[in-house]
Structure formats: C-alpha cells, structure tokens
PDB file of N, CA and C in Angstrom:
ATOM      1  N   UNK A   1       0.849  -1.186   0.000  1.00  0.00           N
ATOM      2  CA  UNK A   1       0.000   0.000   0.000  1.00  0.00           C
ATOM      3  C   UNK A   1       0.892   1.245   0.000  1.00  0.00           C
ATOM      4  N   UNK A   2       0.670   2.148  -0.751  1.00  0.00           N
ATOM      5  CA  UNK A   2       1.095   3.455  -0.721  1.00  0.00           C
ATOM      6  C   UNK A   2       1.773   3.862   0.597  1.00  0.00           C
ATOM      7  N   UNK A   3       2.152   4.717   1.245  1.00  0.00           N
ATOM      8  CA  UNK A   3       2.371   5.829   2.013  1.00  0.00           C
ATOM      9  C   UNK A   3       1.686   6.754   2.023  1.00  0.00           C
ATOM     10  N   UNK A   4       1.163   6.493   3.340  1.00  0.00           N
ATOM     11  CA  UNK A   4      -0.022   8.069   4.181  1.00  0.00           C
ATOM     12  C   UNK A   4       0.694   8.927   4.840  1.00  0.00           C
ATOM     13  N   UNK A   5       1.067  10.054   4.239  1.00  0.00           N
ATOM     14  CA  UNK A   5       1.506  11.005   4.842  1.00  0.00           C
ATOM     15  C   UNK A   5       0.680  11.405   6.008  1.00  0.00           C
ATOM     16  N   UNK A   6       1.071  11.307   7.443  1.00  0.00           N
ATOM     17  CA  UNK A   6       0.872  12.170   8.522  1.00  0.00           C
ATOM     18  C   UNK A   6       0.925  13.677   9.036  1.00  0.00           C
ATOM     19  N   UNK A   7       0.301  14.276   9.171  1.00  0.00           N
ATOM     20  CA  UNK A   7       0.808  15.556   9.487  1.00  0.00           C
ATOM     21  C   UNK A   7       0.001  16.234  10.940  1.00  0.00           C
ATOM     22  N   UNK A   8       0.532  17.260  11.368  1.00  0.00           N
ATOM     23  CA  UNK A   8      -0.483  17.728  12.723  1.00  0.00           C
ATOM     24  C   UNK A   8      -0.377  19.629  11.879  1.00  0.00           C
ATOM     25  N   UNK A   9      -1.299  19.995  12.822  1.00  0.00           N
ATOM     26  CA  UNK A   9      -0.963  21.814  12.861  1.00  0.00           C
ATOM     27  C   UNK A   9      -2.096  21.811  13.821  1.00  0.00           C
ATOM     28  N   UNK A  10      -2.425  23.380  14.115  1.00  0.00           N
ATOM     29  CA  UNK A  10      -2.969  23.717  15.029  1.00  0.00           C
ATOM     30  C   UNK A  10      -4.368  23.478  15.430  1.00  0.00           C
ATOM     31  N   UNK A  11      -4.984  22.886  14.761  1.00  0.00           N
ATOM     32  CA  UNK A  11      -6.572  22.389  14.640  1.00  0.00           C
ATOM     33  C   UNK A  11      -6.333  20.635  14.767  1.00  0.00           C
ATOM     34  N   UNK A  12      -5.291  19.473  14.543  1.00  0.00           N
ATOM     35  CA  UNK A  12      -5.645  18.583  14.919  1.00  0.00           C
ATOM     36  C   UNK A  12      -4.474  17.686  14.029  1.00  0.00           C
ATOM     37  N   UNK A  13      -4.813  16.570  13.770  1.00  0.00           N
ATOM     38  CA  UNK A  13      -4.147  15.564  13.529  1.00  0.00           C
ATOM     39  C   UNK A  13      -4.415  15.277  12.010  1.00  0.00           C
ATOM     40  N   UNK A  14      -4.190  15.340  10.645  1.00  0.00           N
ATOM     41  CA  UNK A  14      -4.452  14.652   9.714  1.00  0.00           C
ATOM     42  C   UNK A  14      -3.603  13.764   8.730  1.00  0.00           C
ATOM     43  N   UNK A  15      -4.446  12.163   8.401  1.00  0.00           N
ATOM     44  CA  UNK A  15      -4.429  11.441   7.530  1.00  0.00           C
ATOM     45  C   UNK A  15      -4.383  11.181   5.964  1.00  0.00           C
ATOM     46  N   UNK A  16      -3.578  11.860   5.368  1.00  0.00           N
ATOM     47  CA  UNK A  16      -3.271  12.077   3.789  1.00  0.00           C
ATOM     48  C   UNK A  16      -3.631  10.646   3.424  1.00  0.00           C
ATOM     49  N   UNK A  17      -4.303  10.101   2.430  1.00  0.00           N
ATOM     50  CA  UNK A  17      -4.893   8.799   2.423  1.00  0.00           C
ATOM     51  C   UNK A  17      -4.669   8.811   0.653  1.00  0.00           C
ATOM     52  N   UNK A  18      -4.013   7.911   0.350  1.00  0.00           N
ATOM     53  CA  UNK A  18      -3.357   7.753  -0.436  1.00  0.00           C
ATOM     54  C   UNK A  18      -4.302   8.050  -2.034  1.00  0.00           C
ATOM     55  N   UNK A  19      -6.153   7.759  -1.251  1.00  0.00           N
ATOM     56  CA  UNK A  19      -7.283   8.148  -2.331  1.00  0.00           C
ATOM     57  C   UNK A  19      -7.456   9.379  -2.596  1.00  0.00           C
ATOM     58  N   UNK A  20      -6.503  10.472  -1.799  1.00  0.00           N
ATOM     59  CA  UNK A  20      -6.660  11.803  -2.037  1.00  0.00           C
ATOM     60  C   UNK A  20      -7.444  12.219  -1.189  1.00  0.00           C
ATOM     61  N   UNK A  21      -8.377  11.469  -0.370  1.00  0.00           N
ATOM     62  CA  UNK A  21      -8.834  11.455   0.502  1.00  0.00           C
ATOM     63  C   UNK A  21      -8.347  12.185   1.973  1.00  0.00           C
ATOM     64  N   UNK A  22      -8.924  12.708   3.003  1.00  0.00           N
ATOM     65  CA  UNK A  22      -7.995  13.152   4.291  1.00  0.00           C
ATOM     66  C   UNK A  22      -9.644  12.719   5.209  1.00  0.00           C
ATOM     67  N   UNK A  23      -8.154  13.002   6.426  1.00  0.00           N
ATOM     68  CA  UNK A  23      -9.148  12.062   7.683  1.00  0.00           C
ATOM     69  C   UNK A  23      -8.161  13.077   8.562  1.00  0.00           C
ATOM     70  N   UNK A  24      -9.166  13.697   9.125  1.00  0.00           N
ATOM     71  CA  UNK A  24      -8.357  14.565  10.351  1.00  0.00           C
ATOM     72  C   UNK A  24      -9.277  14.492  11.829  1.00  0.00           C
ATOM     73  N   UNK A  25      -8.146  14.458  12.504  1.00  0.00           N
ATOM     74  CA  UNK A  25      -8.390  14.252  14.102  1.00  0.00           C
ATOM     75  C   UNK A  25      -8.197  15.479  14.969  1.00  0.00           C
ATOM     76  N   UNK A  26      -9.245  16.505  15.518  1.00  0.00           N
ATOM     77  CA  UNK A  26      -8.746  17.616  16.163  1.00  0.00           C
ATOM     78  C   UNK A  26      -8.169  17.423  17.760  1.00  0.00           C
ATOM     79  N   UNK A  27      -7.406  18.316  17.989  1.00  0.00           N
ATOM     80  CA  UNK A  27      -6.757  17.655  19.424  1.00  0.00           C
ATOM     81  C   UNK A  27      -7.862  18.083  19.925  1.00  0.00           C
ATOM     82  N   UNK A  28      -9.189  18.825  20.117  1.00  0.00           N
ATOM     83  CA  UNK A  28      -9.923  18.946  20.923  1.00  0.00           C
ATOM     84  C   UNK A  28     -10.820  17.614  21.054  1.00  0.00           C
ATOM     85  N   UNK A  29     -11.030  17.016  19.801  1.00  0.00           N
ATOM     86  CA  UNK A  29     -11.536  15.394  20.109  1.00  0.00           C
ATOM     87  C   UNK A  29     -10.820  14.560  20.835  1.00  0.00           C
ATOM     88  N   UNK A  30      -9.106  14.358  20.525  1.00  0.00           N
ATOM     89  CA  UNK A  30      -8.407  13.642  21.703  1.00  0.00           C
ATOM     90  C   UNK A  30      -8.435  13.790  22.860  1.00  0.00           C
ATOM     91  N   UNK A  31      -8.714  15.492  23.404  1.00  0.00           N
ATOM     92  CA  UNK A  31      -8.283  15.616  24.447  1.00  0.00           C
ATOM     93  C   UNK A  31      -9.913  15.540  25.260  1.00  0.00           C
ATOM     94  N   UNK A  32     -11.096  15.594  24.608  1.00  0.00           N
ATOM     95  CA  UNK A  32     -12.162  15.136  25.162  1.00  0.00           C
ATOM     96  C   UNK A  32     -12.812  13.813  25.492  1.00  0.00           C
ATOM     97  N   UNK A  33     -12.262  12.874  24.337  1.00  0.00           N
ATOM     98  CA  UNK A  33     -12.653  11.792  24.257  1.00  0.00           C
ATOM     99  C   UNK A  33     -11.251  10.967  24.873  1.00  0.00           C
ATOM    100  N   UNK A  34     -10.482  11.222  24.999  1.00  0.00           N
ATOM    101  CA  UNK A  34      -8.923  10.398  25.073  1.00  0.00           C
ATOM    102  C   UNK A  34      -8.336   9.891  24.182  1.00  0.00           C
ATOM    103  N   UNK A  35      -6.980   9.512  24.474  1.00  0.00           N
ATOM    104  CA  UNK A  35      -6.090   9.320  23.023  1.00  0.00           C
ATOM    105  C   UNK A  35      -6.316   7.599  23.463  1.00  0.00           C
ATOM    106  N   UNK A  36      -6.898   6.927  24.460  1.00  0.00           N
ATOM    107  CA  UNK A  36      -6.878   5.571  23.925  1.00  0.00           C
ATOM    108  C   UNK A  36      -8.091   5.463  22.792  1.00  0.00           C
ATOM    109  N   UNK A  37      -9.388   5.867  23.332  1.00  0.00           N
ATOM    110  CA  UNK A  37     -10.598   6.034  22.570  1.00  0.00           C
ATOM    111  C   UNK A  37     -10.232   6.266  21.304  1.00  0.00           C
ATOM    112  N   UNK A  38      -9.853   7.482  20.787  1.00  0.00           N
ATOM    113  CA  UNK A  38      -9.077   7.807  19.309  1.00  0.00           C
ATOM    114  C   UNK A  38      -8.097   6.631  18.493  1.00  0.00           C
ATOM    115  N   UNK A  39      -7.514   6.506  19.728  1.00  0.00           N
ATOM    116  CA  UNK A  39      -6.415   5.309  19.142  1.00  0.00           C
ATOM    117  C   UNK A  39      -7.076   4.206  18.602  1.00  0.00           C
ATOM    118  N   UNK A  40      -7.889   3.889  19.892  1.00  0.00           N
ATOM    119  CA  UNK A  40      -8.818   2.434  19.165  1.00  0.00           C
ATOM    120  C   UNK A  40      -9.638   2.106  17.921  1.00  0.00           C
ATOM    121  N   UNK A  41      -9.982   3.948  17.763  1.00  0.00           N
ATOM    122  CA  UNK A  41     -11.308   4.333  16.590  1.00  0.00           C
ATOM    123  C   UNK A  41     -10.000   3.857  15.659  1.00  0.00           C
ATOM    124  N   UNK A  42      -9.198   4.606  15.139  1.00  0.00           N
ATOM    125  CA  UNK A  42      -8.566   4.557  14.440  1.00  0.00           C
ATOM    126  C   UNK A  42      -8.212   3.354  13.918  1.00  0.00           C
ATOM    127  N   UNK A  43      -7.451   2.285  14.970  1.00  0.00           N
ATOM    128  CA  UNK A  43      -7.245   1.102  14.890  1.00  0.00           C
ATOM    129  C   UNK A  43      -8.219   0.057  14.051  1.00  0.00           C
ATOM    130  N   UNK A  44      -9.236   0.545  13.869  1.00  0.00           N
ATOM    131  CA  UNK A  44     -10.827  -0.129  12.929  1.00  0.00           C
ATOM    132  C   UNK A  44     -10.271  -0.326  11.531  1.00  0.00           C
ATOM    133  N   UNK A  45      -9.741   1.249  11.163  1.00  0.00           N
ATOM    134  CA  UNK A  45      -9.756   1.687   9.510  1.00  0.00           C
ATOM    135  C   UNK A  45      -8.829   0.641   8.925  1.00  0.00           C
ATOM    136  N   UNK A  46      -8.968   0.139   7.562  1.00  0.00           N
ATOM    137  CA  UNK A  46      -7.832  -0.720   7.142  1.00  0.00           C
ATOM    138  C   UNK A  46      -6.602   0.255   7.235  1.00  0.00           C
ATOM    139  N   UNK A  47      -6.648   1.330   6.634  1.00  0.00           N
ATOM    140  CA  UNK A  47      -5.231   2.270   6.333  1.00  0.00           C
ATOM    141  C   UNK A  47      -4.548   2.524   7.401  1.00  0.00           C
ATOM    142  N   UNK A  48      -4.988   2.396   8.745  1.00  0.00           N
ATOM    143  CA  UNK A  48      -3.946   2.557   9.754  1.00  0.00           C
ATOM    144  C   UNK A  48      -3.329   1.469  10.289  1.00  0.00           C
ATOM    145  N   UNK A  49      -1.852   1.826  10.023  1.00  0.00           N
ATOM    146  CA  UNK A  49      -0.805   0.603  10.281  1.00  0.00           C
ATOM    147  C   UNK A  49      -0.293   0.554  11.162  1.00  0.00           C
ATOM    148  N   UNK A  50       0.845   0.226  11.810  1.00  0.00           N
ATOM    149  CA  UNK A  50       1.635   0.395  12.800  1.00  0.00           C
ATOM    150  C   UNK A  50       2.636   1.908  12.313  1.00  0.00           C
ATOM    151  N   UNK A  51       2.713   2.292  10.955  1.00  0.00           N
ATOM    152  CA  UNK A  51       3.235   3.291  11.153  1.00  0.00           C
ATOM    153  C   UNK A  51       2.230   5.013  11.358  1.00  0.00           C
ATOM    154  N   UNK A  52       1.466   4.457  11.360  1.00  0.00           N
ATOM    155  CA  UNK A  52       0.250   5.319  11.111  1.00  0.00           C
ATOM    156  C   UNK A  52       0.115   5.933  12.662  1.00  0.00           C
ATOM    157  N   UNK A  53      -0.106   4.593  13.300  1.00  0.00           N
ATOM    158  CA  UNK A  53      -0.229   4.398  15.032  1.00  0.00           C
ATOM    159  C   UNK A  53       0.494   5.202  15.520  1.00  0.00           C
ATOM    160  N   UNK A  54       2.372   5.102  15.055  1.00  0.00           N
ATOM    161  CA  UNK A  54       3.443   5.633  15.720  1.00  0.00           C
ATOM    162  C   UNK A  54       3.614   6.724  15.292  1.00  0.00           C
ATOM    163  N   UNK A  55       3.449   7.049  14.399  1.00  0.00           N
ATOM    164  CA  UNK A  55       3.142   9.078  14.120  1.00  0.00           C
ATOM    165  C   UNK A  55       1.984   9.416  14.674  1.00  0.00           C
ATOM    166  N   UNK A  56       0.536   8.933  14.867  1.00  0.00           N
ATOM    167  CA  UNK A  56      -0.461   9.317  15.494  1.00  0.00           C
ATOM    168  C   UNK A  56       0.229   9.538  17.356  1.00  0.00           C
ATOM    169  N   UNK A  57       1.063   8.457  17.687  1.00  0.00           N
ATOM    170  CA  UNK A  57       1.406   8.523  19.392  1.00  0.00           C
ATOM    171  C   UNK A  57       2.436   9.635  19.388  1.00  0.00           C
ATOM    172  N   UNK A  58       3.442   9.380  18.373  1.00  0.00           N
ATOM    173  CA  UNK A  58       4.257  10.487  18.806  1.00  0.00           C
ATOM    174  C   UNK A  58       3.706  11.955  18.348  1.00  0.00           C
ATOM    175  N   UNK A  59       2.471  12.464  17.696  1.00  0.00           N
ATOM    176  CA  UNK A  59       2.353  14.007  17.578  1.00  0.00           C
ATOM    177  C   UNK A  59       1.188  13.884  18.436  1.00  0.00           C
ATOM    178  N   UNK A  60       0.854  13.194  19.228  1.00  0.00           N
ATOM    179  CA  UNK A  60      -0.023  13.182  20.533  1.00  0.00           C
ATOM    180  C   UNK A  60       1.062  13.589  21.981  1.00  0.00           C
ATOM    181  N   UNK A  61       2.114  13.182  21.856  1.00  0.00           N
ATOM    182  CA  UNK A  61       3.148  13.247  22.875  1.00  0.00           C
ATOM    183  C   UNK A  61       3.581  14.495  22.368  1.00  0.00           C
ATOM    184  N   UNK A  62       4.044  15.048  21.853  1.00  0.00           N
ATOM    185  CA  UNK A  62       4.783  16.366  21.430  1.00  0.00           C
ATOM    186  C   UNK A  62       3.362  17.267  21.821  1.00  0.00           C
ATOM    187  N   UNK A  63       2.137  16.851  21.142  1.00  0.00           N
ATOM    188  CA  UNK A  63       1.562  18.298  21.352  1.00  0.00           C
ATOM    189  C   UNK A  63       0.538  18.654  22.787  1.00  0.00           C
ATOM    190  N   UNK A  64       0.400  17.377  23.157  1.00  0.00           N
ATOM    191  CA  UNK A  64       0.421  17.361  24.456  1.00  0.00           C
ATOM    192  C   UNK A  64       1.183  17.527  25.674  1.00  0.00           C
ATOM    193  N   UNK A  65       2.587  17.133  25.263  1.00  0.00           N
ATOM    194  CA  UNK A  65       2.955  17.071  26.142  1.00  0.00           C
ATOM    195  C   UNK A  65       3.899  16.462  27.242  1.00  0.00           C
ATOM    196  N   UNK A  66       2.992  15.211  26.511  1.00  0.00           N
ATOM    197  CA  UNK A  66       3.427  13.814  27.673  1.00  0.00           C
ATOM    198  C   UNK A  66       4.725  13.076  27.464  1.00  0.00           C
ATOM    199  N   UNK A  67       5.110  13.114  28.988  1.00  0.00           N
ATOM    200  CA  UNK A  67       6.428  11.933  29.040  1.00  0.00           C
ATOM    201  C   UNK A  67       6.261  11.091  29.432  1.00  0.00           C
TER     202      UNK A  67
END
C-alpha cells in the first residue's frame, strides 16, 4: 500500500490517504474523548498501520505534552 503522509498543525491531527482522501483528528476530540478512545477508533480503519499508530502517538506526545 502506498504511504499516508501524517501531518499535525494547530486544529488537529491529519491522515493524507493515499485516495486523495484526508481524515483529520482535532486535538480537541483527543483531548475530550482520550487518546486511547481515538487510538482504538482509528485502529478499525484498514489504512492505519503500525506506522500510522506511531506518528499518530508520537504528535499526541509532542503536542500534548506527555512523558
């Protein structure tokens, strides 16, 4: 499968989807609902991989915060 470019900015998290397609996640949904909840939603879609996961955790950690 292609490569999904990841990206964040100031409104949230988005999914470049190789159909031209985008799938964006605002940090105000993570930070209401939680990043396991998000994580799990996510975890459903075929297109999210393990590398998908690990750019989704690490621009959750940077823009949150967390160590």
């Amino acid at each position: 499968m292609k490569y999904k470019e990841v990206t964040a900015d100031t409104y949230g998290i988005t999914f470049n989807l190789p159909s031209s397609h985008k799938y964006t996640v605002g940090w105000w949904q993570i930070e209401q609902d939680g990043f396991s909840k998000w994580h799990d939603h996510l975890r459903e879609k075929t297109w999210f991989t393990d590398v998908e996961s690990r750019k989704f955790t690490d621009l959750c950690i940077e823009h949150f915060n967390w160590n």
